[in-house]
Every structure is written in structure tokens, then in C-alpha cells.
Protein backbone atom coordinates (compact mmCIF):
# COMPACT_ATOMS: atom_id res chain seq x y z
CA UNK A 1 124.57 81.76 118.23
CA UNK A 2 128.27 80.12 117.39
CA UNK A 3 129.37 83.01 115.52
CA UNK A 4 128.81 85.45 118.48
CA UNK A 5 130.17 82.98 121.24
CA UNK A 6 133.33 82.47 119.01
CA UNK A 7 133.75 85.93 118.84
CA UNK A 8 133.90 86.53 122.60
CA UNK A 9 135.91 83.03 123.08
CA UNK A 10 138.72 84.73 120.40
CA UNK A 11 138.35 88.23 121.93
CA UNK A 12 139.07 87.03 125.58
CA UNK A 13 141.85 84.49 124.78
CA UNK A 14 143.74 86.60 122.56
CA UNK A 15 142.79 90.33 122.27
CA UNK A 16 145.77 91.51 120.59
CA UNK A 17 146.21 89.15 117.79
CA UNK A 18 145.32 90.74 114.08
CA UNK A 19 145.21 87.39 111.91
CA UNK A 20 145.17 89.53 108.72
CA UNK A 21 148.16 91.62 109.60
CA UNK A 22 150.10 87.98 110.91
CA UNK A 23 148.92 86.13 107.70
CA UNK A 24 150.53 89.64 106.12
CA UNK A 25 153.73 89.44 107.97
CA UNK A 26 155.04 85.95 109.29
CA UNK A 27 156.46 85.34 105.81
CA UNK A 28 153.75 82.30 104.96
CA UNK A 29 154.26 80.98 101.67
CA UNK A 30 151.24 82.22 99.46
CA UNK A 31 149.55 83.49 97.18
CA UNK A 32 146.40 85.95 97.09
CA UNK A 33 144.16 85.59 94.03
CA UNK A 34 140.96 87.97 92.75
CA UNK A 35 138.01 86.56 91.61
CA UNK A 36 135.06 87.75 90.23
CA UNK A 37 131.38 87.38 90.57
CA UNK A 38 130.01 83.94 90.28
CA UNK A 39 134.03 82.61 89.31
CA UNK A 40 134.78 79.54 90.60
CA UNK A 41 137.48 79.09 93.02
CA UNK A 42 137.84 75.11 93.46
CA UNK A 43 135.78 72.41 92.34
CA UNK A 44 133.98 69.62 93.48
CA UNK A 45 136.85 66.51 92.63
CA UNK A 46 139.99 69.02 92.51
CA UNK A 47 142.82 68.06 94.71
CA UNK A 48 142.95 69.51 98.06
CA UNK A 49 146.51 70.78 98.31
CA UNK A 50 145.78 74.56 99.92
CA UNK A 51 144.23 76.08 102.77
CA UNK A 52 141.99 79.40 101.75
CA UNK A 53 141.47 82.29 103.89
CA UNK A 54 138.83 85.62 102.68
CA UNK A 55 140.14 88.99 102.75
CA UNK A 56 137.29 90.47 101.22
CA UNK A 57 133.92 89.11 99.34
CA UNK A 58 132.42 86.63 100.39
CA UNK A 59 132.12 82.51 98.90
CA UNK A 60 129.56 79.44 98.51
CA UNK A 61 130.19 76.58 99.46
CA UNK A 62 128.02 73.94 97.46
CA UNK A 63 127.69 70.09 96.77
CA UNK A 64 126.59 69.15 93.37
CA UNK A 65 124.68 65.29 93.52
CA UNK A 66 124.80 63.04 90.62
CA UNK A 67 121.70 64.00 89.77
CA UNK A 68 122.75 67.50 89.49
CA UNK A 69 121.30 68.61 92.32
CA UNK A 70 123.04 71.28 94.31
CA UNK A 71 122.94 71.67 98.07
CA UNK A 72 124.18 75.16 99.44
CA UNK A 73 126.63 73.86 102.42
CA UNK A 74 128.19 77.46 103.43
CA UNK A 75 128.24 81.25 102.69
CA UNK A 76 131.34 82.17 104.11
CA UNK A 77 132.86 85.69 104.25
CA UNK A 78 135.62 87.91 104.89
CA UNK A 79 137.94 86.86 107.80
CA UNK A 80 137.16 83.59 107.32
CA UNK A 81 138.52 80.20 106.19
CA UNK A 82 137.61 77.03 103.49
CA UNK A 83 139.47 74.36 102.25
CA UNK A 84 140.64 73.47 105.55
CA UNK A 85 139.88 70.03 105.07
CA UNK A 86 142.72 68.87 103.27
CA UNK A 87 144.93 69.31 106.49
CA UNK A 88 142.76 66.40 107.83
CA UNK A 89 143.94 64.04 105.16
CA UNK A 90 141.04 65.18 102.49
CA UNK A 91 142.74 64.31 98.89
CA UNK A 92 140.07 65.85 97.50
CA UNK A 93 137.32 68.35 97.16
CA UNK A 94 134.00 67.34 98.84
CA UNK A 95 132.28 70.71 97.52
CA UNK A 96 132.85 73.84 95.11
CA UNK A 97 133.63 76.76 96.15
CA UNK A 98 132.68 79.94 94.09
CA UNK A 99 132.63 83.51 94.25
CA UNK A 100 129.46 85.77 95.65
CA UNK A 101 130.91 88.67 94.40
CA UNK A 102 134.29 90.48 93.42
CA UNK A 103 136.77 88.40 96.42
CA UNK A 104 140.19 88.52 97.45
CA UNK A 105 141.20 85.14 98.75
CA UNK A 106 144.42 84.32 100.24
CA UNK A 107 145.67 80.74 99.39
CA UNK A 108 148.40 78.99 101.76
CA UNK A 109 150.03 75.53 100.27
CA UNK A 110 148.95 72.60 102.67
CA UNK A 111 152.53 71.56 104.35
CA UNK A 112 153.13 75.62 104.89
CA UNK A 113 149.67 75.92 106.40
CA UNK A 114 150.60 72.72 109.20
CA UNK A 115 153.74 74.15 109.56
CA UNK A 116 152.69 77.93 111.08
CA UNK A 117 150.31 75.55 112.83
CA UNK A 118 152.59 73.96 114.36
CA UNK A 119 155.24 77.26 115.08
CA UNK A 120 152.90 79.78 115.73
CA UNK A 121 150.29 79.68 119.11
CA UNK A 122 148.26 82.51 118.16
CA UNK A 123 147.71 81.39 114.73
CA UNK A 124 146.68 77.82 115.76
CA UNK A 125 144.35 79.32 118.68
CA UNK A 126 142.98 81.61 115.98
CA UNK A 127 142.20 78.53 113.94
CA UNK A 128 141.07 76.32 116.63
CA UNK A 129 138.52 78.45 117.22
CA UNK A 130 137.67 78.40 113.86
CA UNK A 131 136.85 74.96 113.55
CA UNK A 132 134.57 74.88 116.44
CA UNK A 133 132.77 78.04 115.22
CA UNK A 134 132.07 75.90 111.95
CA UNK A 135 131.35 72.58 114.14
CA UNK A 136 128.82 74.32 115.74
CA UNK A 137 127.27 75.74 113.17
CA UNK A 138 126.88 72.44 111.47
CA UNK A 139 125.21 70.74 114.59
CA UNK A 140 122.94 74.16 114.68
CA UNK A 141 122.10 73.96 110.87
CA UNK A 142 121.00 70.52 111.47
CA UNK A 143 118.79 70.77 114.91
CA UNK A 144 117.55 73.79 112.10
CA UNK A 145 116.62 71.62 109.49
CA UNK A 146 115.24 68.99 111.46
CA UNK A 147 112.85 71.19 113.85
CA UNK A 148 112.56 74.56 112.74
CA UNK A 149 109.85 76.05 110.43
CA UNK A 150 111.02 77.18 107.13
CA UNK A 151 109.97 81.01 108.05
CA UNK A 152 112.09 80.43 111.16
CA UNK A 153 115.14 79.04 109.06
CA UNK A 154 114.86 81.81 106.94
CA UNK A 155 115.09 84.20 109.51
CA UNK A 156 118.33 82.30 110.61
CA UNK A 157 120.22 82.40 107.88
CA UNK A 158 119.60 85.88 107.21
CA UNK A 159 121.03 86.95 111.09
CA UNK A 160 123.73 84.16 109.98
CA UNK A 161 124.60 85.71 107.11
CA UNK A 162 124.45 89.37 109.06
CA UNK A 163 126.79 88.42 111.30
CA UNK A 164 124.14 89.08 114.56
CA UNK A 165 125.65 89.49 117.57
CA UNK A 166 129.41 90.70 116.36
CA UNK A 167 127.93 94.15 115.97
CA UNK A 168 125.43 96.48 117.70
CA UNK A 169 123.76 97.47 115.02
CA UNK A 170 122.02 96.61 111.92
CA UNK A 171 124.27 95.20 109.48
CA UNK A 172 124.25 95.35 105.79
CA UNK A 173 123.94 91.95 104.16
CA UNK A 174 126.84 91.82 101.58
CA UNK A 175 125.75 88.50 99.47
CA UNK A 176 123.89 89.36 96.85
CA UNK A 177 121.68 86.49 96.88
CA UNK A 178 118.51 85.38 94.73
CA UNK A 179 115.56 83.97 96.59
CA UNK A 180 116.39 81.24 94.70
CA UNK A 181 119.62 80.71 96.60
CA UNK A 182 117.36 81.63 99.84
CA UNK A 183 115.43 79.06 99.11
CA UNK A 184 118.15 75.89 98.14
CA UNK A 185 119.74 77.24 101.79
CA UNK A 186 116.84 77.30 103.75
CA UNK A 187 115.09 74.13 102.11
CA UNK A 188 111.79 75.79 100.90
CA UNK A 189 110.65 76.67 97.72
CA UNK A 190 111.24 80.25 96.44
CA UNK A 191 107.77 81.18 96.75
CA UNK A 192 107.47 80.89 100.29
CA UNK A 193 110.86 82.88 101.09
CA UNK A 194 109.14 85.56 98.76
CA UNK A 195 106.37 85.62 101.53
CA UNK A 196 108.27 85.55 104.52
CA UNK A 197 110.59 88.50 103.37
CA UNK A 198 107.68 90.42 102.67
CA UNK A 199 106.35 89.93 105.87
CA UNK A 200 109.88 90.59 107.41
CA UNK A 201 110.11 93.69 105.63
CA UNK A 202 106.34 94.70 106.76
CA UNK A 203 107.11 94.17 110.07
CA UNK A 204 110.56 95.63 109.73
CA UNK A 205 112.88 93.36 110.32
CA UNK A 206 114.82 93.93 106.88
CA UNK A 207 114.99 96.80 105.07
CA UNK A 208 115.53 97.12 101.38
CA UNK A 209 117.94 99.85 100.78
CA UNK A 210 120.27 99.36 98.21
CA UNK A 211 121.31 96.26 99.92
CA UNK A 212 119.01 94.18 101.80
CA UNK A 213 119.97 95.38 105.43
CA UNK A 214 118.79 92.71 108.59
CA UNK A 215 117.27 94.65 111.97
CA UNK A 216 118.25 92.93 115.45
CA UNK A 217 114.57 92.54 116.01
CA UNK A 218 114.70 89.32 113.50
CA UNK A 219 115.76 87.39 116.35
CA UNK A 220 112.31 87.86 117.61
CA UNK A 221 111.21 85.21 114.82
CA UNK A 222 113.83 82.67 115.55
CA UNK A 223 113.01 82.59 119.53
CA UNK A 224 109.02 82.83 118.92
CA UNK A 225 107.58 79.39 120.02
């Protein structure tokens, strides 16, 4: 999966480098804000100025249609950045961003953010890799959507959102999501998700236990023909 290959690609090209502690030190110009459950951070419209970067929590990333409709694009969480588009020439907001939970977020002003960019290897390696991490996963959402049954989708999201493959072991999902949410990401109805994570749990692949914790043997759905 992208998350696991980025992983190794950032481990091997630069095992030394702590982005939290350089975003602590190198003197960037910013600011870190709290937020609390279900607060949003930026919305949909709202000039894209700053660069965002998770300490801790987690975010959604959503589109809201005309209609109203909303369209989960992300969950993102700590150690990772949003609002990165404005550093492409975005003047504005293509999609909210709110708050799964109590999150720390880290905000760096635009022209700061190109400048360390531009000044600092490590940091634009670090970010490099980034963006193809989140190109990939965009491609893989979509091959996803297109092909993939929404039991096998499911399954997906929930190793996604687990972080397989950056850990050994079974990892404690920290969103706390509705199957309602479940559903909007996966493209189902609620419903169905309610089946399938029975049926994960029954064949256990999840575990609820005070958290909803995901089992490596998921992966068994996702590469069952």
C-alpha cells in the first residue's frame, strides 16, 4: 500500500531526520492551534494562505456539493499534512477540513512554508514524499472505487485508516467514526458496512475494545479474488 512504501522510501533516504523536532526548531514562522471535536479548521471557499501540519488528532477532509451533498475526500492524522495546495497557486479552499477529535495542528504562513522549502533539503525530501504518498493514494482510492466490492473497500479504509504496514502489530484505530461516515467513505449505504463489520469482527479481523482495533489478517479480504 502507499502509506507503507512511503514509509520505507522516507526511512532509507533520510533515517535521521525528526520532522516534528525540525518543524520545532528551525525557527518557522507559526502558529499551533487546538481544536476540538467536530471544530472546524478551514472551510470550503476560505482563502488558502497556510500550510497545516498534525501533531496530534486526527482531520476530515470533505467536499460539500451544491446540493449539500458531502463527499469524505481524506482522514488524515498525526504526522501528516493538508492545505498544501495553496503552495500550488490554490487561492482557495477546494474542501473543509474539520476536527475528528481533540487535535493539535501546526499552521505555517504560505511564503514561510516555500521558503524552508526552498532552504532546507530534508524538509523538502520529507515533503516530497509526502505528496506522492497522497498521489498514490488518490490513484488507489480510485482503481478502489471503480473495481472493488464495497466489503472489500471497507476493509481498505479500515487498514488505511490503521496505518497497516508501518507497524507489526495490530493498531488501534483512533477516529472515532460513525458507520455513517464508513459508509459516505466507502460509497455504500450504512447498512451494509453494519454487515461487513460484523462479519469482520466474527471472523476476527477487528476487535471492539474500547476502540475499534484492526487485525493484520484484514488484508486477507482486500487480496481475496
Amino acid at each position: 500500500m502507499a502509506p507503507r512504501r512511503a514509509a520505507k522510501a522516507l526511512k532509507a533516504s533520510s533515517p535521521e531526520f525528526d520532522l516534528q523536532e525540525f518543524l520545532d526548531s528551525a525557527g518557522l514562522s507559526r502558529t499551533i492551534t487546538k481544536y476540538s471535536k467536530s471544530e472546524i479548521i478551514f472551510s470550503q471557499g476560505d482563502a488558502a494562505v497556510q500550510v497545516l501540519y498534525i501533531q496530534q488528532g486526527s482531520v476530515k477532509i470533505s467536499v460539500l456539493s451544491k446540493t449539500g451533498k458531502e463527499a469524505i475526500v481524506a482522514m488524515l492524522g498525526a504526522g501528516e499534512f493538508f492545505g498544501e495546495g495553496c503552495l500550488a497557486g490554490q487561492s482557495r479552499r477546494m474542501a473543509s477540513a474539520i476536527a475528528m477529535g481533540a487535535t493539535t495542528v501546526l499552521v505555517v504562513d504560505k511564503a514561510h512554508m516555500v521558503q524552508m522549502l526552498h532552504d532546507e533539503p530534508e524538509l523538502s525530501d520529507r515533503f516530497r514524499i509526502h505528496m506522492l504518498a497522497r498521489n498514490i493514494r488518490i490513484e488507489e482510492d480510485l482503481v478502489d472505487q471503480l473495481f472493488n466490492s464495497s466489503e472489500k473497500r471497507l476493509a481498505r479504509t479500515l487498514l488505511l485508516m490503521a496505518r497497516y504496514g508501518q507497524e507489526d502489530k495490530p493498531q488501534q484505530v483512533v477516529h472515532q467514526l460513525s458507520q455513517e461516515t464508513l459508509a459516505e467513505m466507502v460509497g455504500t449505504t450504512r447498512s451494509r458496512v453494519n454487515f461487513f463489520m460484523n462479519k469482520f469482527r466474527d471472523l476476527g479481523f477487528i476487535e471492539y475494545n474500547g476502540g475499534l482495533k484492526v487485525n493484520s489478517s484484514l488484508l486477507s479480504v482486500v487480496l481475496h479474488d
